[in-house]
C-alpha atoms as a PDB file:
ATOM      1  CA  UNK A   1       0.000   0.000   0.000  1.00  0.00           C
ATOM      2  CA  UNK A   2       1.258   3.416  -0.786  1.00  0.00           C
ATOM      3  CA  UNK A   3       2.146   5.422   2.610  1.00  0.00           C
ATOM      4  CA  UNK A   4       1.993   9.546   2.270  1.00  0.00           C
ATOM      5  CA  UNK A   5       3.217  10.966   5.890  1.00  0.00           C
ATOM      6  CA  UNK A   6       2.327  14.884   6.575  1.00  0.00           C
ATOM      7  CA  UNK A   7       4.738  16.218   8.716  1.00  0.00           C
ATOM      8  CA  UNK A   8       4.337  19.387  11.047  1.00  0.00           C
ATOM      9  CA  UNK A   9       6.259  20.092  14.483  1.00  0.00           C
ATOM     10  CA  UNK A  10       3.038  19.627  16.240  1.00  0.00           C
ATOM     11  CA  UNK A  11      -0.603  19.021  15.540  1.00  0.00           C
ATOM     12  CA  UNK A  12      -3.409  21.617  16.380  1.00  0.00           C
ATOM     13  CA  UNK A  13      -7.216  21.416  15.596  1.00  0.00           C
ATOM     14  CA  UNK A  14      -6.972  22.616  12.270  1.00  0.00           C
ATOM     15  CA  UNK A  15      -4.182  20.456  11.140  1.00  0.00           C
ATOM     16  CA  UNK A  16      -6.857  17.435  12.669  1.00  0.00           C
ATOM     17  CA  UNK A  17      -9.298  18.411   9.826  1.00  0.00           C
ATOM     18  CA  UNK A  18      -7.334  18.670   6.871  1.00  0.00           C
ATOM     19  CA  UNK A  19      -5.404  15.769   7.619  1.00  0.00           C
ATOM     20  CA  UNK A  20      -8.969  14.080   8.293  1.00  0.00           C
ATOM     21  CA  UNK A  21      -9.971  15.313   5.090  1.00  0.00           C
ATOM     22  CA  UNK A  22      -6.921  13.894   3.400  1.00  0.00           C
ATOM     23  CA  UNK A  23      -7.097  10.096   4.878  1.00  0.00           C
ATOM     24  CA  UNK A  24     -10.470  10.031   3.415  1.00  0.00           C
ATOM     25  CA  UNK A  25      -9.119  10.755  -0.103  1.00  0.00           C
ATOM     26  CA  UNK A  26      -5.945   8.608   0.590  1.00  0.00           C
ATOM     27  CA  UNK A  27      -8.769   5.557   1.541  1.00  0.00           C
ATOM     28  CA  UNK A  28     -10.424   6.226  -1.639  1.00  0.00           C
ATOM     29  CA  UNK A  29      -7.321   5.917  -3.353  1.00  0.00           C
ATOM     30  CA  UNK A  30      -6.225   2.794  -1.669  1.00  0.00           C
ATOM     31  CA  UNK A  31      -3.329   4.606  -0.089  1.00  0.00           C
ATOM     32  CA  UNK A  32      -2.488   5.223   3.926  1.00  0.00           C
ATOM     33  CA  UNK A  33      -2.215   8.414   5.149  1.00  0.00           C
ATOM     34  CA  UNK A  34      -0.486   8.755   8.317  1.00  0.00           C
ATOM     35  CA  UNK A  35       0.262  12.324  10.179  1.00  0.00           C
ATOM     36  CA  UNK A  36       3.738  12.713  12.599  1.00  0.00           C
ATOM     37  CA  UNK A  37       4.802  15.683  14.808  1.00  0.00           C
ATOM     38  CA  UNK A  38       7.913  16.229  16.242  1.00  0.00           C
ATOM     39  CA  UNK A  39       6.079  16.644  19.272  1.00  0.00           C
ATOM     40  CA  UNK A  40       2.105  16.395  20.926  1.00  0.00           C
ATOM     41  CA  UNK A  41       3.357  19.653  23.048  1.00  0.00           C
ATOM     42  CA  UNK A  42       4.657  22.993  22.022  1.00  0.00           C
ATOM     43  CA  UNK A  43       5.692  26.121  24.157  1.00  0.00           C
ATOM     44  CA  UNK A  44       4.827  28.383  21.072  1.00  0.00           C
ATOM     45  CA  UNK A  45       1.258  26.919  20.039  1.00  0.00           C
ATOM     46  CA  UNK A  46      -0.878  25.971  23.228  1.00  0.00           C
ATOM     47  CA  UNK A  47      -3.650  24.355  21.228  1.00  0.00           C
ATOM     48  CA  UNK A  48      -6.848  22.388  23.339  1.00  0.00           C
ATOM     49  CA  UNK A  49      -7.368  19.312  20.673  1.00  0.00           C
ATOM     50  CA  UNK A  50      -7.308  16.250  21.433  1.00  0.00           C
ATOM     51  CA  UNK A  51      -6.152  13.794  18.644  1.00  0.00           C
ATOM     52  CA  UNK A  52      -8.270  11.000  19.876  1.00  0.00           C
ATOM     53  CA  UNK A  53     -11.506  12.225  18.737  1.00  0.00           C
ATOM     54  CA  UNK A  54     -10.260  12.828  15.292  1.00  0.00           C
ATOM     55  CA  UNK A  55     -10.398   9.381  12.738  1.00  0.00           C
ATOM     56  CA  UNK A  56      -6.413   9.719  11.671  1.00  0.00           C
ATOM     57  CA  UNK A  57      -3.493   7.954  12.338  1.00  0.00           C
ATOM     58  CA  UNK A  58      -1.280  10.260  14.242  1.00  0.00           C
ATOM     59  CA  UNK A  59       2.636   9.546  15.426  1.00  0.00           C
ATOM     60  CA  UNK A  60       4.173  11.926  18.031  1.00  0.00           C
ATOM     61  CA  UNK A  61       7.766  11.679  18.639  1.00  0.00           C
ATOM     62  CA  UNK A  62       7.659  12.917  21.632  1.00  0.00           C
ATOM     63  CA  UNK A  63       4.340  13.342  23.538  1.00  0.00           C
ATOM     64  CA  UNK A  64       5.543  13.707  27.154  1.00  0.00           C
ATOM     65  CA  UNK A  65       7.790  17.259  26.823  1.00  0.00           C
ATOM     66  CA  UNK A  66       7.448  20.163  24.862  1.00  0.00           C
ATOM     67  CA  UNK A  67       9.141  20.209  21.681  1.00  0.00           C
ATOM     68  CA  UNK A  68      11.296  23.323  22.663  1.00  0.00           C
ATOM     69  CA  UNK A  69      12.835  21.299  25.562  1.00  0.00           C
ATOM     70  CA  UNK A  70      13.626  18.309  23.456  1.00  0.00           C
ATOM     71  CA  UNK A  71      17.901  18.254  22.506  1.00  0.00           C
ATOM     72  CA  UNK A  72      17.582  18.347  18.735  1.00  0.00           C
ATOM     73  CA  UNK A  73      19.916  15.035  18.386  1.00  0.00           C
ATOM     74  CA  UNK A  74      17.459  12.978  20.624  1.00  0.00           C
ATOM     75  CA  UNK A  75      14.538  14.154  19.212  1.00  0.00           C
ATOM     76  CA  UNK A  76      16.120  13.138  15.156  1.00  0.00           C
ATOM     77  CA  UNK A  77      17.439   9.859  16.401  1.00  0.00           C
ATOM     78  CA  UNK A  78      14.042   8.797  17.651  1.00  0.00           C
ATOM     79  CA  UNK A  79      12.500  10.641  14.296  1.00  0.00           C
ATOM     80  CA  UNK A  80      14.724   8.592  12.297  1.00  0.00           C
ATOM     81  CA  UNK A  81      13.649   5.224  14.125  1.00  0.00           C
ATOM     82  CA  UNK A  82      10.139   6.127  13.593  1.00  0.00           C
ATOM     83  CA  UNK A  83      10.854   6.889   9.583  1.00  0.00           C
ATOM     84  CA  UNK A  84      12.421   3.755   9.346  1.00  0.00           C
ATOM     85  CA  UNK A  85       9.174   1.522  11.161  1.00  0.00           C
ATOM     86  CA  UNK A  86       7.271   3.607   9.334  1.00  0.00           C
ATOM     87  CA  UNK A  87       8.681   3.631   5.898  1.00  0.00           C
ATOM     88  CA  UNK A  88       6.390   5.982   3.555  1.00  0.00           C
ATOM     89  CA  UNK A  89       6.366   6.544   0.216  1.00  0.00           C
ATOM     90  CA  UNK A  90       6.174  10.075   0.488  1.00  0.00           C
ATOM     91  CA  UNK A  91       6.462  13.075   3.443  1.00  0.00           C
ATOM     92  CA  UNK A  92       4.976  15.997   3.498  1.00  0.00           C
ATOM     93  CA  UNK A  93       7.202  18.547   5.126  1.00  0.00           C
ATOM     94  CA  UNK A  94       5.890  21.490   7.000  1.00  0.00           C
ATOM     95  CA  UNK A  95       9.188  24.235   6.126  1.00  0.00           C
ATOM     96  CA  UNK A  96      12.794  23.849   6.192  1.00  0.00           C
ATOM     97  CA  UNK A  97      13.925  25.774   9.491  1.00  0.00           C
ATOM     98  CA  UNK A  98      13.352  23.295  12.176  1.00  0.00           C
ATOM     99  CA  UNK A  99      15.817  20.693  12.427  1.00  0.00           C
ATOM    100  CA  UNK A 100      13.494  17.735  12.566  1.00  0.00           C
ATOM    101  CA  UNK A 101      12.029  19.379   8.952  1.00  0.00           C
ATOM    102  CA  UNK A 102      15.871  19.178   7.815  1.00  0.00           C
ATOM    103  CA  UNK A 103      15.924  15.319   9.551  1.00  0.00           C
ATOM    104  CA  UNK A 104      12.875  14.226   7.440  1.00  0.00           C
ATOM    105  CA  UNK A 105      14.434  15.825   4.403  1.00  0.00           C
ATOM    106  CA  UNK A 106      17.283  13.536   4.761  1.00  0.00           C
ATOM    107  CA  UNK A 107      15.778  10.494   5.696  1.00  0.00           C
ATOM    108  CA  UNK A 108      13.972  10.847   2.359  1.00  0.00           C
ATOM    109  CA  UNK A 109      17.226  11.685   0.276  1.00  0.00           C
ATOM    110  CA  UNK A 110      18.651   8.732   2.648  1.00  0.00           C
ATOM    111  CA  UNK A 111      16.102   6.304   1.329  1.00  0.00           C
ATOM    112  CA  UNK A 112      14.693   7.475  -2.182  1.00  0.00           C
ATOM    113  CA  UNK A 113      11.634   8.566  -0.902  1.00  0.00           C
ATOM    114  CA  UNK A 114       9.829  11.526  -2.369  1.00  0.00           C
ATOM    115  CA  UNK A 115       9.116  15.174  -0.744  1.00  0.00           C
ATOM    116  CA  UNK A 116       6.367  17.782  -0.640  1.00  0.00           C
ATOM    117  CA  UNK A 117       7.400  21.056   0.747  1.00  0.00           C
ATOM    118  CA  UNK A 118       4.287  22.440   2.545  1.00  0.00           C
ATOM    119  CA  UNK A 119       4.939  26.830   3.056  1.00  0.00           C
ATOM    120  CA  UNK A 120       3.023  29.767   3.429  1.00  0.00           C
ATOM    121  CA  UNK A 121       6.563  31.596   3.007  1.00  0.00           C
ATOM    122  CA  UNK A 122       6.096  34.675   0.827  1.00  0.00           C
ATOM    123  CA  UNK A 123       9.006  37.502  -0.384  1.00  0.00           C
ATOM    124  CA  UNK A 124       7.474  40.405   1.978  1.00  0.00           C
ATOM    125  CA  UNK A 125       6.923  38.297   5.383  1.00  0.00           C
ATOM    126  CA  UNK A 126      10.529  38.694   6.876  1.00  0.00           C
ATOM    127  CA  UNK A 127      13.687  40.141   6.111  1.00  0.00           C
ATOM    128  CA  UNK A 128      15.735  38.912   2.937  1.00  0.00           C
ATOM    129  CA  UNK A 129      19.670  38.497   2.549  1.00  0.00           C
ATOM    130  CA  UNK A 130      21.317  37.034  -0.261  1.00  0.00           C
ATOM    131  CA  UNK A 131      23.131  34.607   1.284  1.00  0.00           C
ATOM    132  CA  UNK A 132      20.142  32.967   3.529  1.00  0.00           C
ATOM    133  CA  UNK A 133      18.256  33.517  -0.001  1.00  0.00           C
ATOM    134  CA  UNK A 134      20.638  31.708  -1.669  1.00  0.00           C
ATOM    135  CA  UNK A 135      21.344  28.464   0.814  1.00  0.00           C
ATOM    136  CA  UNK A 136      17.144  28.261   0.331  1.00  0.00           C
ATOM    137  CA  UNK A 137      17.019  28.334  -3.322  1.00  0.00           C
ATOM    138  CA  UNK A 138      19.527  25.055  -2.869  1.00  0.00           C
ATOM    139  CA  UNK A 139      17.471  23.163  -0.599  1.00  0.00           C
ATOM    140  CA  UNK A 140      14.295  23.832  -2.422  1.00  0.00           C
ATOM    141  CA  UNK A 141      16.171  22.096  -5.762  1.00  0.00           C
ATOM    142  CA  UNK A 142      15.600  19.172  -3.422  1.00  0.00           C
ATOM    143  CA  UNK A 143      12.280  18.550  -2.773  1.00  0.00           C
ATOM    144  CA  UNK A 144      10.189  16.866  -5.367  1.00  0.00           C
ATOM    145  CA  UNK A 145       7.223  19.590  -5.390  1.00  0.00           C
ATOM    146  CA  UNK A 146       5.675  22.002  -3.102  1.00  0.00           C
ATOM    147  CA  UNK A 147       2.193  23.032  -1.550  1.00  0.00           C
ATOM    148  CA  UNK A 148       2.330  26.341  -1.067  1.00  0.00           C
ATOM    149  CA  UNK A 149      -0.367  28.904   0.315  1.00  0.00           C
ATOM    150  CA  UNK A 150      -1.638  31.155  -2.550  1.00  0.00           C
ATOM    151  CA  UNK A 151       0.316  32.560  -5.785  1.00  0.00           C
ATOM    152  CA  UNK A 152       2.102  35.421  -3.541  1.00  0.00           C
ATOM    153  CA  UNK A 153       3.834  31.724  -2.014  1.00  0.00           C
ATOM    154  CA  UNK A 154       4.490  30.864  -5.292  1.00  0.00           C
ATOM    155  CA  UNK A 155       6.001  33.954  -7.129  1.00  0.00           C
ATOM    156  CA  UNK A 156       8.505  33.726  -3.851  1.00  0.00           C
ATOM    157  CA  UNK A 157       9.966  29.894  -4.770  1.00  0.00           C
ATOM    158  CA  UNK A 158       9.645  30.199  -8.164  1.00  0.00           C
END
């Protein structure tokens, strides 16, 4: 069966309804669609859902400590553990600027799996240098596609 894994540091309601909405077309489709966070608890997002009354398959790599307190070699060794159980076809990636987005990237260059770079990143929502600019347009040569928010998303990575 063909696995797609959508990937975001940590789940909140909304992410519970699009990712509902997307195992139902995955099921239609014969495929598996299975959502991970890096962790079920964030210091910078203090959402109230709870995963269990959502119908999705949901891995947390760490659900006992926020994700700001996790060392960021623990938290990719475990990550990479769970990729390789796992195994999907495809991940979803939610950015580039975490290092457990950077792990999954990897893991999929690692083991010939393919990418989907999910951003709302736009030219006018931070400041710009060249250099940072540059390093980006790099690592975006290595994804397979991208999801992107609207067309001011993508007039920035084109």
């Amino acid at each position: 069966m063909f696995k797609v894994s959508v990937l975001f540091e940590n789940y909140g309601p909304y992410h519970f309804s699009r990712l509902g909405a997307f195992h139902k077309i995955c099921g239609s489709l014969n495929w598996e669609a299975v959502g991970i966070e890096l962790a079920r608890k964030q210091n910078k997002y203090e959402w109230a859902a709870d995963p269990d009354s959502y119908s999705i398959d949901l891995l947390s790599i760490s659900e006992d400590r926020p994700l700001e307190e996790i060392h960021s070699l623990t938290l990719i060794r475990k990550f990479f553990s769970t990729l390789n159980t796992l195994n999907p076809d495809v991940i979803a990636i939610a950015g580039y600027s975490h290092p457990g987005m950077l792990a999954a990237l990897v893991w999929s260059l690692w083991n010939r799996k393919s990418t989907i770079l999910m951003s709302a990143s736009k030219e006018d929502d931070a400041p710009r240098s060249f250099r940072t600019e540059y390093i980006k347009s790099l690592l975006l040569k290595v994804f397979n596609a991208a999801l992107v928010g609207g067309q001011p998303q993508k007039r920035y990575f084109l």
